[in-house]
N, C-alpha and C. Protein backbone atom coordinates (compact mmCIF):
# COMPACT_ATOMS: atom_id res chain seq x y z
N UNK A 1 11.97 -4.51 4.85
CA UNK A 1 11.60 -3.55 5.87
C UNK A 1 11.00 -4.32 7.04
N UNK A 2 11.75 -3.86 8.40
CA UNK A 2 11.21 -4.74 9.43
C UNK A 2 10.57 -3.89 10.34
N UNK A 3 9.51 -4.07 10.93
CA UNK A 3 9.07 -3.77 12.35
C UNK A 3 9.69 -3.57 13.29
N UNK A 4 9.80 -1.93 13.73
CA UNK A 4 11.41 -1.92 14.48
C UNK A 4 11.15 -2.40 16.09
N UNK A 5 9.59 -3.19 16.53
CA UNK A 5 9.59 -3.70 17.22
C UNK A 5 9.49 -4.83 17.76
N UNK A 6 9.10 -6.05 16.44
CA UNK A 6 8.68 -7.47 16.52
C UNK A 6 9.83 -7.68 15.51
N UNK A 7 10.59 -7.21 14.57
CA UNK A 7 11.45 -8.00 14.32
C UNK A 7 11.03 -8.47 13.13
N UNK A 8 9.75 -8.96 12.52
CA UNK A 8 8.84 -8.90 11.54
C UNK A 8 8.90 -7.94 10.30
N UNK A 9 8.77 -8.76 9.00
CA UNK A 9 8.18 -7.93 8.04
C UNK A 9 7.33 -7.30 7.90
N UNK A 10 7.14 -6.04 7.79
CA UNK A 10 6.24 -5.02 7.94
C UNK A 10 5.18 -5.52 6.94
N UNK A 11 5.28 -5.50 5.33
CA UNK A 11 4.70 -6.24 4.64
C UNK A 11 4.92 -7.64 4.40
N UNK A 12 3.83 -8.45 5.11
CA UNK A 12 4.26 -9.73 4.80
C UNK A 12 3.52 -10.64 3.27
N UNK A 13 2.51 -9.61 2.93
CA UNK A 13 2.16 -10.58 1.78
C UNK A 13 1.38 -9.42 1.07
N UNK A 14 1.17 -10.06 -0.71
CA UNK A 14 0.59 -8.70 -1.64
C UNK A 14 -0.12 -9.78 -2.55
N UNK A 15 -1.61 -9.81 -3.15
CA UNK A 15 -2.52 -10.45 -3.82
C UNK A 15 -3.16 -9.57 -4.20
N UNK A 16 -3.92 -10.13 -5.11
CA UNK A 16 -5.04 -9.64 -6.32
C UNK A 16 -6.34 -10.14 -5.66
N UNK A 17 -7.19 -8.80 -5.04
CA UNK A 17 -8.25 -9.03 -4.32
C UNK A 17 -9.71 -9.20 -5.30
N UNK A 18 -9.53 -8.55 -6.31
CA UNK A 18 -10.44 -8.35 -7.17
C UNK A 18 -9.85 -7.90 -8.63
N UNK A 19 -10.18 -8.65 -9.58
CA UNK A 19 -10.06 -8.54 -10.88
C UNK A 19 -10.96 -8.37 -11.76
N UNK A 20 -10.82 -7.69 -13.17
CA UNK A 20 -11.66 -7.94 -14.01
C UNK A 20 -12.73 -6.72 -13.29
N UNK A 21 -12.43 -5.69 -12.54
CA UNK A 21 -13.59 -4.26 -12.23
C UNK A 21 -13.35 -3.33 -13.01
N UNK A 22 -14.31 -2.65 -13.14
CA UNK A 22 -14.12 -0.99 -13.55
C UNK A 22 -14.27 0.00 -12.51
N UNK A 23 -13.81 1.23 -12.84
CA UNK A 23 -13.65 2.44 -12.14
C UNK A 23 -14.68 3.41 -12.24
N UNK A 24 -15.41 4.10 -11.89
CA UNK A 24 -16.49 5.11 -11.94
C UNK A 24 -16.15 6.61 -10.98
N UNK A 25 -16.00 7.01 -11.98
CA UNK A 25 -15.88 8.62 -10.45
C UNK A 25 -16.75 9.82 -11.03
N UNK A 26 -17.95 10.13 -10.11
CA UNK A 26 -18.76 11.02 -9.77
C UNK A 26 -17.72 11.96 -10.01
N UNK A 27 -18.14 13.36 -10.73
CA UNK A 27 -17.13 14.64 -10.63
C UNK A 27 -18.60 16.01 -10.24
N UNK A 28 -18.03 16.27 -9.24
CA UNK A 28 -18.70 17.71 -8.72
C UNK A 28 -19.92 17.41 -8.37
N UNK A 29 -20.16 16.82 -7.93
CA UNK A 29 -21.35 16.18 -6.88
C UNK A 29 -21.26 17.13 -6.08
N UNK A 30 -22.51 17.65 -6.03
CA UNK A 30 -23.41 18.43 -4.61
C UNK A 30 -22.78 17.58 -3.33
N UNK A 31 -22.06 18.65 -2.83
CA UNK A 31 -21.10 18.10 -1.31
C UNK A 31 -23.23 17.87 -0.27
N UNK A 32 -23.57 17.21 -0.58
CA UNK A 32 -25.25 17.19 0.09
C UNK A 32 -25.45 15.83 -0.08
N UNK A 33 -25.53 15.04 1.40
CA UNK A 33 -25.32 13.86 1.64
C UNK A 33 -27.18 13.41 0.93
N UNK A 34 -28.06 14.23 1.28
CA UNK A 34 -29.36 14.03 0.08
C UNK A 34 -29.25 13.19 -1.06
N UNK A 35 -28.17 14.47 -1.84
CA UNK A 35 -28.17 13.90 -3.40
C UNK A 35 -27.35 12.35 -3.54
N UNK A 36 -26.28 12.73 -2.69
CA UNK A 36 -25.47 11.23 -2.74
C UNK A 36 -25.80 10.04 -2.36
N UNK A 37 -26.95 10.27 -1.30
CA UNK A 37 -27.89 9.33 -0.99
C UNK A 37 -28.67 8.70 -1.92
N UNK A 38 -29.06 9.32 -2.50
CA UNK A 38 -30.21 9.42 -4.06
C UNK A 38 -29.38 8.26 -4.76
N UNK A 39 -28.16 9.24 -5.21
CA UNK A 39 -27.36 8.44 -6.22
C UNK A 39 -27.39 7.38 -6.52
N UNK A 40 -26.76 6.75 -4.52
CA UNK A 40 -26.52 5.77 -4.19
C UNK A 40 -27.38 4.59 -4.27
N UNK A 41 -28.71 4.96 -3.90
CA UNK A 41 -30.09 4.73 -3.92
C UNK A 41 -30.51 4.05 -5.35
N UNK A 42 -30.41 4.72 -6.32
CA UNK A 42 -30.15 4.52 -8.02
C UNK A 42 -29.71 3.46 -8.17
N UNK A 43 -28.24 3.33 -7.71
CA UNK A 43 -27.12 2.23 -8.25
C UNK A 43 -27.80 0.78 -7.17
N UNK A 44 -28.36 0.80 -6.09
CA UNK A 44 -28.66 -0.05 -5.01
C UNK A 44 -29.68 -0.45 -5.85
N UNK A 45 -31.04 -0.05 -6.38
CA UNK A 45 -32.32 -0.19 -6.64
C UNK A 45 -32.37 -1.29 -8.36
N UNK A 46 -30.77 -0.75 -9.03
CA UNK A 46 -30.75 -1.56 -10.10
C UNK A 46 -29.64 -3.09 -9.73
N UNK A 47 -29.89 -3.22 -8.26
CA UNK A 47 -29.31 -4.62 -7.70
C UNK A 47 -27.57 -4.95 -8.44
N UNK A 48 -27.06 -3.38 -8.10
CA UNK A 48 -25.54 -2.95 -8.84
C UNK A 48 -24.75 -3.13 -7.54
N UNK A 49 -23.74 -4.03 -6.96
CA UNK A 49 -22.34 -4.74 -6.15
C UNK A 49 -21.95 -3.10 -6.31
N UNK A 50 -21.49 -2.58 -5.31
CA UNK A 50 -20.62 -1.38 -5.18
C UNK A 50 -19.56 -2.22 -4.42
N UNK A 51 -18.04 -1.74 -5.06
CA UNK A 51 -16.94 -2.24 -3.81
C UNK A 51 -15.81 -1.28 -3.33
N UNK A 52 -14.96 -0.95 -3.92
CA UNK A 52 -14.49 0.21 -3.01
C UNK A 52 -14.90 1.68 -3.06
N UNK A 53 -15.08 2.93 -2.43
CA UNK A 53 -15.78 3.70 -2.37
C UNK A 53 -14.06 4.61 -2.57
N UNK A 54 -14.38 5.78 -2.62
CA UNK A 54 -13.17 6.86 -2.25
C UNK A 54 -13.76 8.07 -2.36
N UNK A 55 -14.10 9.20 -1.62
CA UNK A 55 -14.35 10.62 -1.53
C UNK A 55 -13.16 11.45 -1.51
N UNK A 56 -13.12 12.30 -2.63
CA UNK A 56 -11.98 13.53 -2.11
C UNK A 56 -12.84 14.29 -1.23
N UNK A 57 -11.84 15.14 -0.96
CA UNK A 57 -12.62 16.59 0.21
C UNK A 57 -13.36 17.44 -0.65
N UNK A 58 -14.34 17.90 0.01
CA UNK A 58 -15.00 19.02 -0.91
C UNK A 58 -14.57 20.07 -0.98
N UNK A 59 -14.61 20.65 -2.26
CA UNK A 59 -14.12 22.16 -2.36
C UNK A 59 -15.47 22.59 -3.50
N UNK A 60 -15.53 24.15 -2.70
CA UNK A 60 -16.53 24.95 -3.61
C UNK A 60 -18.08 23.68 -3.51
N UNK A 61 -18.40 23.41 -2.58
CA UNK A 61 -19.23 22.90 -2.18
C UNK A 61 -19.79 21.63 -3.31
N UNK A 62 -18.73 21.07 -3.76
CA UNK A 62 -19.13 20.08 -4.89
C UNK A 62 -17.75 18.70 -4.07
N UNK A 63 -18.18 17.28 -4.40
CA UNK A 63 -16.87 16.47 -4.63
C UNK A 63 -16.81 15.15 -5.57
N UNK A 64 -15.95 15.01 -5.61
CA UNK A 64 -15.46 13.76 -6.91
C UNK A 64 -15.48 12.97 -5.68
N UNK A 65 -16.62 11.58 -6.17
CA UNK A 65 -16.73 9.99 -5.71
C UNK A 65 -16.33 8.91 -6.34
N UNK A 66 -14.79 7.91 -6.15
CA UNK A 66 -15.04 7.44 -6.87
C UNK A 66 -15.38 6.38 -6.84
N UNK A 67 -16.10 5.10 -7.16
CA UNK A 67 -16.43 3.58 -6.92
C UNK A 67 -15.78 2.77 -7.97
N UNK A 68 -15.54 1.01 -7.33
CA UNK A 68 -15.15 0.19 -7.94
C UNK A 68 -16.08 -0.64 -7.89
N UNK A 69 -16.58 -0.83 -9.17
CA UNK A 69 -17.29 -2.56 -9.53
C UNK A 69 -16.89 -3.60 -10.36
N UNK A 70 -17.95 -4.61 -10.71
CA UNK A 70 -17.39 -5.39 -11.57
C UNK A 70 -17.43 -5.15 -12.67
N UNK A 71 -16.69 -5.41 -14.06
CA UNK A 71 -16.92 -4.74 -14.85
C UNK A 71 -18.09 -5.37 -15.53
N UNK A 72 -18.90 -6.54 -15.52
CA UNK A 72 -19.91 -6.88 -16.45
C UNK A 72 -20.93 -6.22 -15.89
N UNK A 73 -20.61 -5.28 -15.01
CA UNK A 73 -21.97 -4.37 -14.48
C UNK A 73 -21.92 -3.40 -14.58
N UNK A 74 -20.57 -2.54 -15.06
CA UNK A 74 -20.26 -1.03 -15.66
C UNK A 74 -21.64 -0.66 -16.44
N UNK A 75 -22.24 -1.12 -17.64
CA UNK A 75 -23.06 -0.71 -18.55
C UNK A 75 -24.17 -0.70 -17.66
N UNK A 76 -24.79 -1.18 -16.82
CA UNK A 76 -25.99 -0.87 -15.58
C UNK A 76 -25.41 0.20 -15.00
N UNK A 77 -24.34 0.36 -14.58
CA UNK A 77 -24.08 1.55 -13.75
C UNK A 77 -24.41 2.72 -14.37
N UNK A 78 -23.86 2.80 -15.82
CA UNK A 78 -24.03 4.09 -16.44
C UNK A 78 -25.72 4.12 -16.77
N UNK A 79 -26.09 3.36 -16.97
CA UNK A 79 -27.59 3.73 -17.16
C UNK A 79 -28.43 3.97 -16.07
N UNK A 80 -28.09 3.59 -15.08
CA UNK A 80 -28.55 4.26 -13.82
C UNK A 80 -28.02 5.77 -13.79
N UNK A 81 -26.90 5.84 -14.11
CA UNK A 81 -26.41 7.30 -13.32
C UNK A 81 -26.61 8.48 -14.60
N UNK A 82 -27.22 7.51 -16.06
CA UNK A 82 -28.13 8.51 -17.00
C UNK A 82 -28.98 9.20 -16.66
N UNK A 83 -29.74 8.78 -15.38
CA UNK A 83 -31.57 8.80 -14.96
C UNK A 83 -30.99 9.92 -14.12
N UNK A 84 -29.61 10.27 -13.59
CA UNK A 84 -29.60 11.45 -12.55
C UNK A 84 -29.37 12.83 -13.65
N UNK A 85 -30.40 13.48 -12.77
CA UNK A 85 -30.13 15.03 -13.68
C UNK A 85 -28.93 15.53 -13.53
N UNK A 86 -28.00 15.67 -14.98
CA UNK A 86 -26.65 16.84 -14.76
C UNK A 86 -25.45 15.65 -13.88
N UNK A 87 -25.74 14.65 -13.83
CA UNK A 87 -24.46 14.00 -12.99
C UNK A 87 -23.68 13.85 -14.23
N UNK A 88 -22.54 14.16 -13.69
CA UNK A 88 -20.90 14.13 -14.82
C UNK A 88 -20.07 12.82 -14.24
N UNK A 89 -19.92 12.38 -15.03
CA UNK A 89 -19.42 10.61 -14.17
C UNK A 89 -18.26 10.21 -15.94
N UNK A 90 -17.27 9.43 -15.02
CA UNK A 90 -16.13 8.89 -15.93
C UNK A 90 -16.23 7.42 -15.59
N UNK A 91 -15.88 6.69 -16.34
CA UNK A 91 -15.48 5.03 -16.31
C UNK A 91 -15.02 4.56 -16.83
N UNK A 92 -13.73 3.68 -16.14
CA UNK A 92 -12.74 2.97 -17.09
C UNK A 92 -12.65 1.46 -16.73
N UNK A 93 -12.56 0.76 -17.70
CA UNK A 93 -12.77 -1.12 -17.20
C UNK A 93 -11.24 -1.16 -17.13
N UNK A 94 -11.26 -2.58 -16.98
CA UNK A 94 -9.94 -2.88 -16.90
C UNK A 94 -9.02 -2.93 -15.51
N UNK A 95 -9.64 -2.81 -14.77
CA UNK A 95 -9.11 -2.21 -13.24
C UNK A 95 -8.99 -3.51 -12.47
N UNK A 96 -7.62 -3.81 -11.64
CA UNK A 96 -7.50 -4.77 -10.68
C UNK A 96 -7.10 -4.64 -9.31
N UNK A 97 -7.81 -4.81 -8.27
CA UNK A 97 -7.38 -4.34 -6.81
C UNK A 97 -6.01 -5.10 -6.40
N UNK A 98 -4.79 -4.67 -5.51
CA UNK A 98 -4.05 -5.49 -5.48
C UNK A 98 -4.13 -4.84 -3.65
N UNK A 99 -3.64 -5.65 -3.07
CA UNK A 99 -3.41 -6.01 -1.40
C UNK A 99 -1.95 -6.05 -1.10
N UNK A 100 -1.24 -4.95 0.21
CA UNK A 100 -0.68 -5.55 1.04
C UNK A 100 -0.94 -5.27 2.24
N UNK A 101 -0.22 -6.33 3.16
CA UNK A 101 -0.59 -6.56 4.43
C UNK A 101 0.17 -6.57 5.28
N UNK A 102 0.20 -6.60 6.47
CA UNK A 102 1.24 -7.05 7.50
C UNK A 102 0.56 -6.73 8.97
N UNK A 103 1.12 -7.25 9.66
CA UNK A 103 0.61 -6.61 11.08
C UNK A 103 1.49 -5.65 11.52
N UNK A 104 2.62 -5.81 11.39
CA UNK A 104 3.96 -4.83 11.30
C UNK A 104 3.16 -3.40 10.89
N UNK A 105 2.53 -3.26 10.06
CA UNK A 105 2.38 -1.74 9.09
C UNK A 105 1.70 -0.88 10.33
N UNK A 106 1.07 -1.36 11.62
CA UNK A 106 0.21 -0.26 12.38
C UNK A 106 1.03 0.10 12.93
N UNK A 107 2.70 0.16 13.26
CA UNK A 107 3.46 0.57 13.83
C UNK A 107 4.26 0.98 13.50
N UNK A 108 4.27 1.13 12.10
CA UNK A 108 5.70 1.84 11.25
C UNK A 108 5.38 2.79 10.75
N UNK A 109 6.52 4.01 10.52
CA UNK A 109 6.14 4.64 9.16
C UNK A 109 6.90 4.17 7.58
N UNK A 110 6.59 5.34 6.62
CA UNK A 110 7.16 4.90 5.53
C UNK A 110 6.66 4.30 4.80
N UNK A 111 5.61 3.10 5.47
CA UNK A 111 4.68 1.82 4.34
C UNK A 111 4.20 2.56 3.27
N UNK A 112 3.54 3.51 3.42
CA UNK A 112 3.09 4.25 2.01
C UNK A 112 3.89 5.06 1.07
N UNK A 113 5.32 5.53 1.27
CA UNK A 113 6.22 6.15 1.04
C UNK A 113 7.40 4.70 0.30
N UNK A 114 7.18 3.91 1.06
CA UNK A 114 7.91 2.95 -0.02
C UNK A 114 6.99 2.38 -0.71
N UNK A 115 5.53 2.08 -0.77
CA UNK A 115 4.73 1.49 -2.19
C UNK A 115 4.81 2.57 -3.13
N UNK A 116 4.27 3.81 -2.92
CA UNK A 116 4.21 4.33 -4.17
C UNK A 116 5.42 5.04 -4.68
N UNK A 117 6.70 4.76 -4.16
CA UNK A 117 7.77 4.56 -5.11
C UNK A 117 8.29 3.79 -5.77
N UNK A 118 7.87 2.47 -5.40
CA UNK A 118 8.23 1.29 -5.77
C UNK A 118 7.58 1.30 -6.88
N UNK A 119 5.92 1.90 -6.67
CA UNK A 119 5.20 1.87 -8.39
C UNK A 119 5.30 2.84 -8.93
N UNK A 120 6.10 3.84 -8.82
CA UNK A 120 6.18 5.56 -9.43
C UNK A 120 7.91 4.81 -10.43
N UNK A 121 8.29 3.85 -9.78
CA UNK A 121 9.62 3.39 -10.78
C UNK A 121 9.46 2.54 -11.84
N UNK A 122 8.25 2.28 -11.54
CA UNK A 122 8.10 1.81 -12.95
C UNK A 122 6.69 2.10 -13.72
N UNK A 123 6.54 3.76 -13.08
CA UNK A 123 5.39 4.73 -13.79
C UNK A 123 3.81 3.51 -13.64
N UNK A 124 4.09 3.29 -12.46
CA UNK A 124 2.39 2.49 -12.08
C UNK A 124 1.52 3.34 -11.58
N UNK A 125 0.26 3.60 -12.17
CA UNK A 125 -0.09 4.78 -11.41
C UNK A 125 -1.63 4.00 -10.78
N UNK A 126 -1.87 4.32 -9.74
CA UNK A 126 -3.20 4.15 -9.07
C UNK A 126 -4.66 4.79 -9.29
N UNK A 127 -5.23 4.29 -9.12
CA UNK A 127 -6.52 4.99 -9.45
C UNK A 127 -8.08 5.25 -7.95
N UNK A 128 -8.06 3.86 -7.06
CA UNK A 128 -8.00 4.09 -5.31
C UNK A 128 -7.30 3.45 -4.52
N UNK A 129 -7.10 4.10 -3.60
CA UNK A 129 -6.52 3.61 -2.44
C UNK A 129 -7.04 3.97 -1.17
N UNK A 130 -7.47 2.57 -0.38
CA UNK A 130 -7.99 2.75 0.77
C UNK A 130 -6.71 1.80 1.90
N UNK A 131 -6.87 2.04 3.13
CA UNK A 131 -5.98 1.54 3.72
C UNK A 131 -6.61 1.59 5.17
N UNK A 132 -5.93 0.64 5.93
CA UNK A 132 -6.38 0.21 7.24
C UNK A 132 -4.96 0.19 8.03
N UNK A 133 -4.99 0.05 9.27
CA UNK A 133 -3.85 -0.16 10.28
C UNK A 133 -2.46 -1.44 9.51
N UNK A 134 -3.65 -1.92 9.03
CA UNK A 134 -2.56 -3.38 8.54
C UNK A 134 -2.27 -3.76 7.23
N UNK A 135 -3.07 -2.97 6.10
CA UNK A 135 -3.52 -2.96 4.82
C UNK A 135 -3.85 -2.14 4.03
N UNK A 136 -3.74 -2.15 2.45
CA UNK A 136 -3.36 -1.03 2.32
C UNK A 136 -4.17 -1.55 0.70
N UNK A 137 -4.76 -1.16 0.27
CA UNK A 137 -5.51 -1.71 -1.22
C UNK A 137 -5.52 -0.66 -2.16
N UNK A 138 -5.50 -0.76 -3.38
CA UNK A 138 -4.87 -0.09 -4.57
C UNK A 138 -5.35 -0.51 -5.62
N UNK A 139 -6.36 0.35 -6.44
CA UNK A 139 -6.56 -0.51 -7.92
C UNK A 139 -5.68 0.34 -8.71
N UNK A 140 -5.55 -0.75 -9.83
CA UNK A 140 -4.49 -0.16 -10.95
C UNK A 140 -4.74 -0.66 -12.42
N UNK A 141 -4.57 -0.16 -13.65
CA UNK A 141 -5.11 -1.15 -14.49
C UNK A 141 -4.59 -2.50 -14.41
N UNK A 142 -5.19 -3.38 -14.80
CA UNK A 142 -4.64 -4.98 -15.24
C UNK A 142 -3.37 -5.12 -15.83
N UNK A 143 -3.71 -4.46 -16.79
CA UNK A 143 -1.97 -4.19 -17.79
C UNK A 143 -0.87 -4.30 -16.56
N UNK A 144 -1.03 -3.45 -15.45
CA UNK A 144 0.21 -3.15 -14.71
C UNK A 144 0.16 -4.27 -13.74
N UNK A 145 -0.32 -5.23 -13.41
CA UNK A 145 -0.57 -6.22 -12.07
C UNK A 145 0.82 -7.02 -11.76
N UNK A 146 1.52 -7.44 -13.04
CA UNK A 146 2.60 -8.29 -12.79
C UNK A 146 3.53 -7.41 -12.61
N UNK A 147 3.75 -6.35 -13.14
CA UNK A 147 4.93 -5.17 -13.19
C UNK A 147 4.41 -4.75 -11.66
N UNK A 148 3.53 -4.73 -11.09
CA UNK A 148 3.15 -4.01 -9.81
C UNK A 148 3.77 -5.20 -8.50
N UNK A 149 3.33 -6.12 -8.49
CA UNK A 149 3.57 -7.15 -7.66
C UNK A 149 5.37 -7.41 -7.70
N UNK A 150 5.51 -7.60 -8.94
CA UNK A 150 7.17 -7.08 -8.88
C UNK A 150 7.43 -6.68 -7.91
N UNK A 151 7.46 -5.01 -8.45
CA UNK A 151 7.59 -4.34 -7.92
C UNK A 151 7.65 -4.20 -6.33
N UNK A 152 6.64 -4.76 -5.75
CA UNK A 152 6.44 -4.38 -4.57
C UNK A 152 6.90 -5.69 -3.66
N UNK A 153 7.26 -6.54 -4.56
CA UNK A 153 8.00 -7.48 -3.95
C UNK A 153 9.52 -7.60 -3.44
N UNK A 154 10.03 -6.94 -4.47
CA UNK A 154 11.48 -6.41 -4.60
C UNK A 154 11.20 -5.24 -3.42
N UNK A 155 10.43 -4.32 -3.08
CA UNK A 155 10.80 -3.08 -2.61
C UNK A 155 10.47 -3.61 -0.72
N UNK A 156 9.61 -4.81 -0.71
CA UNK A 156 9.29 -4.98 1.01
C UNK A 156 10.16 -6.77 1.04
N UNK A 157 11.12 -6.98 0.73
CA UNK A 157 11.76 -7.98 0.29
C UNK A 157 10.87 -9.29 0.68
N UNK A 158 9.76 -9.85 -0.18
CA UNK A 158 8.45 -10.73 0.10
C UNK A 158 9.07 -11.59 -0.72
């Protein structure tokens, strides 16, 4: 896939930004930047690395947060987020961020429409995704990292 204006690969390169994290997602959190403050406050105060963040939209005045850390710090996390009254929280280890990039991608469409088919073909499923003009980051379990990079190598011809 080229940049239908530089001529350029849209994606020019895909790496493993972070390995070896777990996943944490807040469910029905008070949409009340207070409490999430608090939370946050909790996980900061027990000297806990937060790294990627993801908010759905709120509905019914509650939302699912989810964060990525490392995983030898999962077991601090949950004992911090014991000390919050009524917080409902999930966590799964095993999680690896993977990267692509290009400078090409702030001018195309499709970039997101061909990754997650490329990993829907071989049933890769994601867990966050944040993305920028040029980049586009994705954790997924570990299990899937080599089947993913494949993948996405074959599909932006890298």
């Amino acid at each position: 896939m080229e940049d239908i204006i530089s001529g350029k690969k849209i994606v020019s390169s895909i790496y493993a930004e972070e390995e070896n994290n777990a996943i944490v997602t807040l469910i029905n959190v008070p949409h009340d930047p207070a409490y999430i403050a608090n939370v946050f406050d909790i996980i900061a105060h027990n000297s806990i690395n937060i790294d990627t963040i993801s908010q759905a939209y709120p509905q019914n005045g509650t939302v699912d947060i989810t964060f990525s850390v490392a995983s030898p710090a999962l077991d601090a996390v949950k004992a911090a987020l014991d000390t919050v009254d009524g917080l409902e929280y999930k966590a799964i280890s095993g999680i690896t961020t993977l990267v692509i990039e290009g400078d090409g991608m702030a001018r195309q469409y499709g970039v997101a429409s061909k990754l997650f088919s490329a990993l829907a073909a071989d049933r890769i499923k994601t867990y966050i995704i944040t993305n920028s003009h040029t980049r586009i980051s994705f954790c997924l379990q570990s299990t899937d990292v080599t089947k993913a990079i494949k993948a996405v190598t074959q599909a932006f011809d890298l």
